[in-house]
C-alpha atoms as a PDB file:
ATOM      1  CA  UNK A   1     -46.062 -39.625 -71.865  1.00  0.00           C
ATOM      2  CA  UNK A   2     -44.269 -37.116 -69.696  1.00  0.00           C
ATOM      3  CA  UNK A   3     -42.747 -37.618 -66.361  1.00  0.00           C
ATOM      4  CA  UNK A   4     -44.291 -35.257 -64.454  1.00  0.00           C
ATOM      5  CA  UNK A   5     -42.573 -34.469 -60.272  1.00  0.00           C
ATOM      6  CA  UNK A   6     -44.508 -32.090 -58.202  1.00  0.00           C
ATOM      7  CA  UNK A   7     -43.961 -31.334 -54.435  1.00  0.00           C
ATOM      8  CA  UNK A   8     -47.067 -30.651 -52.898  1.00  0.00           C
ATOM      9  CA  UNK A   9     -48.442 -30.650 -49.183  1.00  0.00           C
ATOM     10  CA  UNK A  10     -51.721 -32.781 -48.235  1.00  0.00           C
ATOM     11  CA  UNK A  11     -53.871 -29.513 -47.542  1.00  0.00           C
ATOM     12  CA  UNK A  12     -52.944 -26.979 -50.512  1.00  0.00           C
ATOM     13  CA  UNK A  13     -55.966 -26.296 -52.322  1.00  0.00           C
ATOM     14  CA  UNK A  14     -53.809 -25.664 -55.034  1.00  0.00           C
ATOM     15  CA  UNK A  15     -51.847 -28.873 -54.961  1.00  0.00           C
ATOM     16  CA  UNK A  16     -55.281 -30.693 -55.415  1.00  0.00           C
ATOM     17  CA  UNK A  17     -55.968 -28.444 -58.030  1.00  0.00           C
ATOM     18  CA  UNK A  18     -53.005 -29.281 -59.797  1.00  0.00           C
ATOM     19  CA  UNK A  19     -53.350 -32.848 -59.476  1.00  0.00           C
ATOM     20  CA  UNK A  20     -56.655 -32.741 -60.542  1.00  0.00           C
ATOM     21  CA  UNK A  21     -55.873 -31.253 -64.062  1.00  0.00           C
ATOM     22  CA  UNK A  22     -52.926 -33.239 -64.565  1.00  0.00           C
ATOM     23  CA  UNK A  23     -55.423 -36.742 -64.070  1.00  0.00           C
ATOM     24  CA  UNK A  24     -58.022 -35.128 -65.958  1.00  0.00           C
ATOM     25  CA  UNK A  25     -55.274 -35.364 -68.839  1.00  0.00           C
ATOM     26  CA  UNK A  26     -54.710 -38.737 -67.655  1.00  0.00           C
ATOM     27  CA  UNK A  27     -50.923 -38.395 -66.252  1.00  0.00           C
ATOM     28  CA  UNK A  28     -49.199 -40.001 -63.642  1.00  0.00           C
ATOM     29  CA  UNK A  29     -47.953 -37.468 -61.062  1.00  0.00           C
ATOM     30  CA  UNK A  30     -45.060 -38.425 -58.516  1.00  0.00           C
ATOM     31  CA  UNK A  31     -45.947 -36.620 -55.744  1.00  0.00           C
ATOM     32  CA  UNK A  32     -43.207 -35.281 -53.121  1.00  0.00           C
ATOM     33  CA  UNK A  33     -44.729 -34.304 -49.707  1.00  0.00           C
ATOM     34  CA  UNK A  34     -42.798 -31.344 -49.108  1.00  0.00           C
ATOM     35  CA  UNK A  35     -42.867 -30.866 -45.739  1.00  0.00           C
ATOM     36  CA  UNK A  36     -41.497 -34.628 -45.443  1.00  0.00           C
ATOM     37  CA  UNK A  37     -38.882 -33.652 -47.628  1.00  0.00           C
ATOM     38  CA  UNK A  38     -38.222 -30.538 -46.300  1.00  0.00           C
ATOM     39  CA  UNK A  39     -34.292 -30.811 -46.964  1.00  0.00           C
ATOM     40  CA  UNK A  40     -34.953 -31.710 -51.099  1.00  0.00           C
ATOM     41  CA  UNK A  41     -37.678 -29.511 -51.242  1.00  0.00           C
ATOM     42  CA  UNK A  42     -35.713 -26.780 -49.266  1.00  0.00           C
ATOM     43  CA  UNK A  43     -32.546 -26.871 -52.333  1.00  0.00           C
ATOM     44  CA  UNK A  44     -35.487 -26.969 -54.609  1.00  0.00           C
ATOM     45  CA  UNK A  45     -36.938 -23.950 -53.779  1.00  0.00           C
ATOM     46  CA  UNK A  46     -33.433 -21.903 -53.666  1.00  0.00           C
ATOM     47  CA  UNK A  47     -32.970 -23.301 -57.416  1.00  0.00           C
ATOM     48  CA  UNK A  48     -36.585 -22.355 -58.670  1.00  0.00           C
ATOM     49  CA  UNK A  49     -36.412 -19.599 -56.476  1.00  0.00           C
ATOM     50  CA  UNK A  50     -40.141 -20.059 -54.541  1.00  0.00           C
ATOM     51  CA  UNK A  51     -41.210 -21.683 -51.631  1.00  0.00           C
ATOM     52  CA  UNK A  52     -44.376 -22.154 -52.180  1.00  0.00           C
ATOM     53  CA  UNK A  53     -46.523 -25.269 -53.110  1.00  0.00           C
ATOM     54  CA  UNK A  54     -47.043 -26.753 -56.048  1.00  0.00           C
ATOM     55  CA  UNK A  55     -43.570 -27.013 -57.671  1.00  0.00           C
ATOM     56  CA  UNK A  56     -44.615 -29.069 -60.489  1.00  0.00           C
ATOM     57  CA  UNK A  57     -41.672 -30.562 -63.356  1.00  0.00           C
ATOM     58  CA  UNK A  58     -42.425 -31.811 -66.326  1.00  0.00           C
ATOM     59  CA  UNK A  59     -39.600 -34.217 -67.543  1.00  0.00           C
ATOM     60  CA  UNK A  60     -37.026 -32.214 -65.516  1.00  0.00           C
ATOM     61  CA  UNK A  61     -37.560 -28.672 -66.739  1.00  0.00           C
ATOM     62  CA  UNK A  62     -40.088 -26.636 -63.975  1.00  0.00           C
ATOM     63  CA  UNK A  63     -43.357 -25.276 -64.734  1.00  0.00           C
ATOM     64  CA  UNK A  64     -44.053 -23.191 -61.433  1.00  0.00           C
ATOM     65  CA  UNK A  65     -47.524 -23.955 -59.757  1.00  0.00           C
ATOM     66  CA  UNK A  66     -51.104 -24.306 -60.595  1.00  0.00           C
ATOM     67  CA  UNK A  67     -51.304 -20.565 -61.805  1.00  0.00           C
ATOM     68  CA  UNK A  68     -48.437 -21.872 -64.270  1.00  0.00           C
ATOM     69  CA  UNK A  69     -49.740 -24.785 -65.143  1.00  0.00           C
ATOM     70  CA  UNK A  70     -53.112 -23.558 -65.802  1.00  0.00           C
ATOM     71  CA  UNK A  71     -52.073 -20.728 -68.238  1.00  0.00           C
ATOM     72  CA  UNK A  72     -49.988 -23.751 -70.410  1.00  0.00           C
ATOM     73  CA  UNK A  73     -53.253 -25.380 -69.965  1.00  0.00           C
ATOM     74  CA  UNK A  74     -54.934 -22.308 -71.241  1.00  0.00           C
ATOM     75  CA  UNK A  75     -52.746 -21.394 -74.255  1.00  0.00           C
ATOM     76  CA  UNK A  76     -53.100 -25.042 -75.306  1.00  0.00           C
ATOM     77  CA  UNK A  77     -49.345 -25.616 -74.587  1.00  0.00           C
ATOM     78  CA  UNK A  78     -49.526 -28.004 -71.786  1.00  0.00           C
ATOM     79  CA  UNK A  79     -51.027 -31.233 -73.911  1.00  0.00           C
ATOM     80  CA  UNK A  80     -47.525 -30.657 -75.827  1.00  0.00           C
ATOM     81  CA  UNK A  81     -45.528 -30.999 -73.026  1.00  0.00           C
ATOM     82  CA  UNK A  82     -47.386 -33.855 -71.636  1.00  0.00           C
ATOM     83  CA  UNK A  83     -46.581 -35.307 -74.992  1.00  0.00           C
ATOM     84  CA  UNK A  84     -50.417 -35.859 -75.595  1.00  0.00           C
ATOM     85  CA  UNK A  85     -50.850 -33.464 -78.291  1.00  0.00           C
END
């Protein structure tokens, strides 16, 4: 199974969201408050180059958010990279 990293915030709709399809597929998320790492999530942002929440990885290499992640979900390329295909 996949290592999947996403920095999220408590009350972003589509943080939950994310997390919620990611469980449905029955992966283990580490989740990085974002505003409590402000200073990782800061250099984060400059590399991906967004600010906003969710910043979701998936073993190291970045998806984007929940609009990202859906469409792999979508075009039945996420289960792949979750390595549950």
């Amino acid at each position: 199974m996949a290592q999947v990293k996403m920095y999220c915030t408590d009350s972003c709709p589509f943080c939950r969201n994310a997390e919620k399809l990611l469980v449905s597929k029955g992966v283990e998320i580490e989740k990085i408050d974002s505003e409590e790492n402000a200073e990782e999530f800061a250099k984060i942002a400059a590399e991906v180059g967004s600010d906003s929440v969710p910043q979701i990885f998936i073993d190291g290499k970045h998806i984007g958010g929940f609009d990202d992640l859906s469409e792999l979900d979508m075009d039945d390329e996420l289960d792949p990279l979750l390595g549950i295909a």
